[in-house]
PDB file of N, CA and C in Angstrom:
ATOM      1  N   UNK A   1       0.838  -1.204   0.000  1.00  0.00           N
ATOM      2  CA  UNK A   1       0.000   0.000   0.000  1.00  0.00           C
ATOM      3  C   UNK A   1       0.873   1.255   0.000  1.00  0.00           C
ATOM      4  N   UNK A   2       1.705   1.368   0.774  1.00  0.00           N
ATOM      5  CA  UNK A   2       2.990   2.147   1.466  1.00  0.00           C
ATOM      6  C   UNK A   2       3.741   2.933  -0.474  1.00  0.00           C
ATOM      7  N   UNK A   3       3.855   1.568  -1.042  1.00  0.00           N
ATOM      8  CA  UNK A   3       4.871   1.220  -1.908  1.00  0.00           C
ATOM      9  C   UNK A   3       3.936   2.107  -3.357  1.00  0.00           C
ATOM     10  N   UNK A   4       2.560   2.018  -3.300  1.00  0.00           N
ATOM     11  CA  UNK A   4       1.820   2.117  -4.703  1.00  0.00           C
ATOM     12  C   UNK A   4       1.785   3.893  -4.138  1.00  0.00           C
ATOM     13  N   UNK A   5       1.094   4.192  -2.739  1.00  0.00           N
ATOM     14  CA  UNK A   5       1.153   5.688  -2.696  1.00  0.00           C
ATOM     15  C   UNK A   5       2.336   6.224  -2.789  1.00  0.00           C
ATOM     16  N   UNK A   6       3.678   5.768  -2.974  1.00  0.00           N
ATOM     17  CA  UNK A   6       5.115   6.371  -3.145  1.00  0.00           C
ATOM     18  C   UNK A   6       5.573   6.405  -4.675  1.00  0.00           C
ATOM     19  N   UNK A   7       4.296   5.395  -5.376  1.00  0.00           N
ATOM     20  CA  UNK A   7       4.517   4.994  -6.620  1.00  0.00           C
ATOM     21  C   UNK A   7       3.718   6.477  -7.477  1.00  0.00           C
ATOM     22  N   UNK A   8       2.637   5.974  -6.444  1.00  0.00           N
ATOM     23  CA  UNK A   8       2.034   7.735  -7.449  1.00  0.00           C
ATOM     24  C   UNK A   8       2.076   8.832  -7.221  1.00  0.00           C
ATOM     25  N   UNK A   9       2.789   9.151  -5.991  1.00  0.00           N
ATOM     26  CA  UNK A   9       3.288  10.603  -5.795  1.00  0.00           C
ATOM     27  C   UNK A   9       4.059  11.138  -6.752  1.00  0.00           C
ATOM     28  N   UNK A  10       5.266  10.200  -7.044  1.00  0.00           N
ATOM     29  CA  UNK A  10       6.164  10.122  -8.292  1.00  0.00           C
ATOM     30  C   UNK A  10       5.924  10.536  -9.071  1.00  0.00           C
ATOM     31  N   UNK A  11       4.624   9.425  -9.533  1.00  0.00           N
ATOM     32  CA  UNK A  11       4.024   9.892 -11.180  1.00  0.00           C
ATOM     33  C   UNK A  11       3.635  11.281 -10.887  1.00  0.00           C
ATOM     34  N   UNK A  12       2.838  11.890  -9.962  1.00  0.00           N
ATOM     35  CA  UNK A  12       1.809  13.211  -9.361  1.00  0.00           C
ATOM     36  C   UNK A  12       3.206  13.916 -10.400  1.00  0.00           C
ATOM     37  N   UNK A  13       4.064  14.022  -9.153  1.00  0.00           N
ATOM     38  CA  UNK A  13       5.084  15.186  -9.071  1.00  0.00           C
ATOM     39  C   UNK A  13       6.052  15.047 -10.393  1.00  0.00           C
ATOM     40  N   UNK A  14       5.555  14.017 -11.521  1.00  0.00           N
ATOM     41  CA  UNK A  14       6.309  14.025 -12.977  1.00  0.00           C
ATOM     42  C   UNK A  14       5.555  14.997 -13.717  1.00  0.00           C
ATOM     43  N   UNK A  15       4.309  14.359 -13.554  1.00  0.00           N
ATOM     44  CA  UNK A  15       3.170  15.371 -14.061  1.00  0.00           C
ATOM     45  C   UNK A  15       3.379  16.859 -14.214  1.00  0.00           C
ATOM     46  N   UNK A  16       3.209  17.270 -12.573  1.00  0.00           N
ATOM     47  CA  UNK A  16       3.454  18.438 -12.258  1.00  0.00           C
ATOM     48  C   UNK A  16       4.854  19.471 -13.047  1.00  0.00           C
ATOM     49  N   UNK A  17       5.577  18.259 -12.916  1.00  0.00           N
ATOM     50  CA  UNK A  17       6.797  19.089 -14.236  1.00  0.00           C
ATOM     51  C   UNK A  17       6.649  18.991 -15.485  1.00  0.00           C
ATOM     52  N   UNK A  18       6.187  18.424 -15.908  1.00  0.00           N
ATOM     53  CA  UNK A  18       5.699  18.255 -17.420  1.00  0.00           C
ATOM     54  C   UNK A  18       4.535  19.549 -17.575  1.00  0.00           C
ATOM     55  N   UNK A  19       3.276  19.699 -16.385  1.00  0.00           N
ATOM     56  CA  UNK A  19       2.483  20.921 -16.772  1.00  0.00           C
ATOM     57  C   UNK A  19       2.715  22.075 -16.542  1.00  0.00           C
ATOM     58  N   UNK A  20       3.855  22.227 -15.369  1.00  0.00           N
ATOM     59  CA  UNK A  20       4.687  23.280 -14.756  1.00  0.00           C
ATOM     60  C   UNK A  20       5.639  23.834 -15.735  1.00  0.00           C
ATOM     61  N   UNK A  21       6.217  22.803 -17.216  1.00  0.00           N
ATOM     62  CA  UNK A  21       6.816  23.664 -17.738  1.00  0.00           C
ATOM     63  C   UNK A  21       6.567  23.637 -19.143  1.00  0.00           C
ATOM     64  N   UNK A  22       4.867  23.470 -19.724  1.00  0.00           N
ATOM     65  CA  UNK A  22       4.461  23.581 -20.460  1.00  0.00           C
ATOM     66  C   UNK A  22       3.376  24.741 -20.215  1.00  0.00           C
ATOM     67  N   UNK A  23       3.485  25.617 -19.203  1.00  0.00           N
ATOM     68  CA  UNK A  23       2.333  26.040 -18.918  1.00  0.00           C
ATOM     69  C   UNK A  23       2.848  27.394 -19.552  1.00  0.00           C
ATOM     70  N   UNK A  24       4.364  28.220 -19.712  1.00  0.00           N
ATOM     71  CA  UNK A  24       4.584  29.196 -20.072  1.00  0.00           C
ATOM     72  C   UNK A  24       4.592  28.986 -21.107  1.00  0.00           C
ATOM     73  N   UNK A  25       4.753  28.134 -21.691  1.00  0.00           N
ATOM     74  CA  UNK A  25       4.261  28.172 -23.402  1.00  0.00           C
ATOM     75  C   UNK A  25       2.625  28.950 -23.769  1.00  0.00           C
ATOM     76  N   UNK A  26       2.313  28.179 -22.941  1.00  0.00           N
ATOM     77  CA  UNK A  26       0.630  28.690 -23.505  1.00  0.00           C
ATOM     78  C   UNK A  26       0.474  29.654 -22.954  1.00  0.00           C
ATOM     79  N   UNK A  27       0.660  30.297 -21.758  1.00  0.00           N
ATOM     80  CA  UNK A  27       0.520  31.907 -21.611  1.00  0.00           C
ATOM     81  C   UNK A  27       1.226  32.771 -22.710  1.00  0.00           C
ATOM     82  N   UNK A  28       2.325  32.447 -23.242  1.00  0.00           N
ATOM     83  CA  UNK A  28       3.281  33.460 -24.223  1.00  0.00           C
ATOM     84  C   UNK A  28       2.528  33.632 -25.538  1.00  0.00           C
TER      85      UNK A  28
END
């Protein structure tokens, strides 16, 4: 259980950089 919520925080916080640095594109 421990192991899958450490698994998808990961993914969360990949995400988050992938939309975090696609996001000044689309404001510009």
């Amino acid at each position: 259980m421990l192991q899958h919520f450490l698994l998808e925080k990961k993914r969360l916080s990949h995400y988050a950089v992938l939309w975090g640095s696609s996001l000044p594109k689309h404001l510009a």
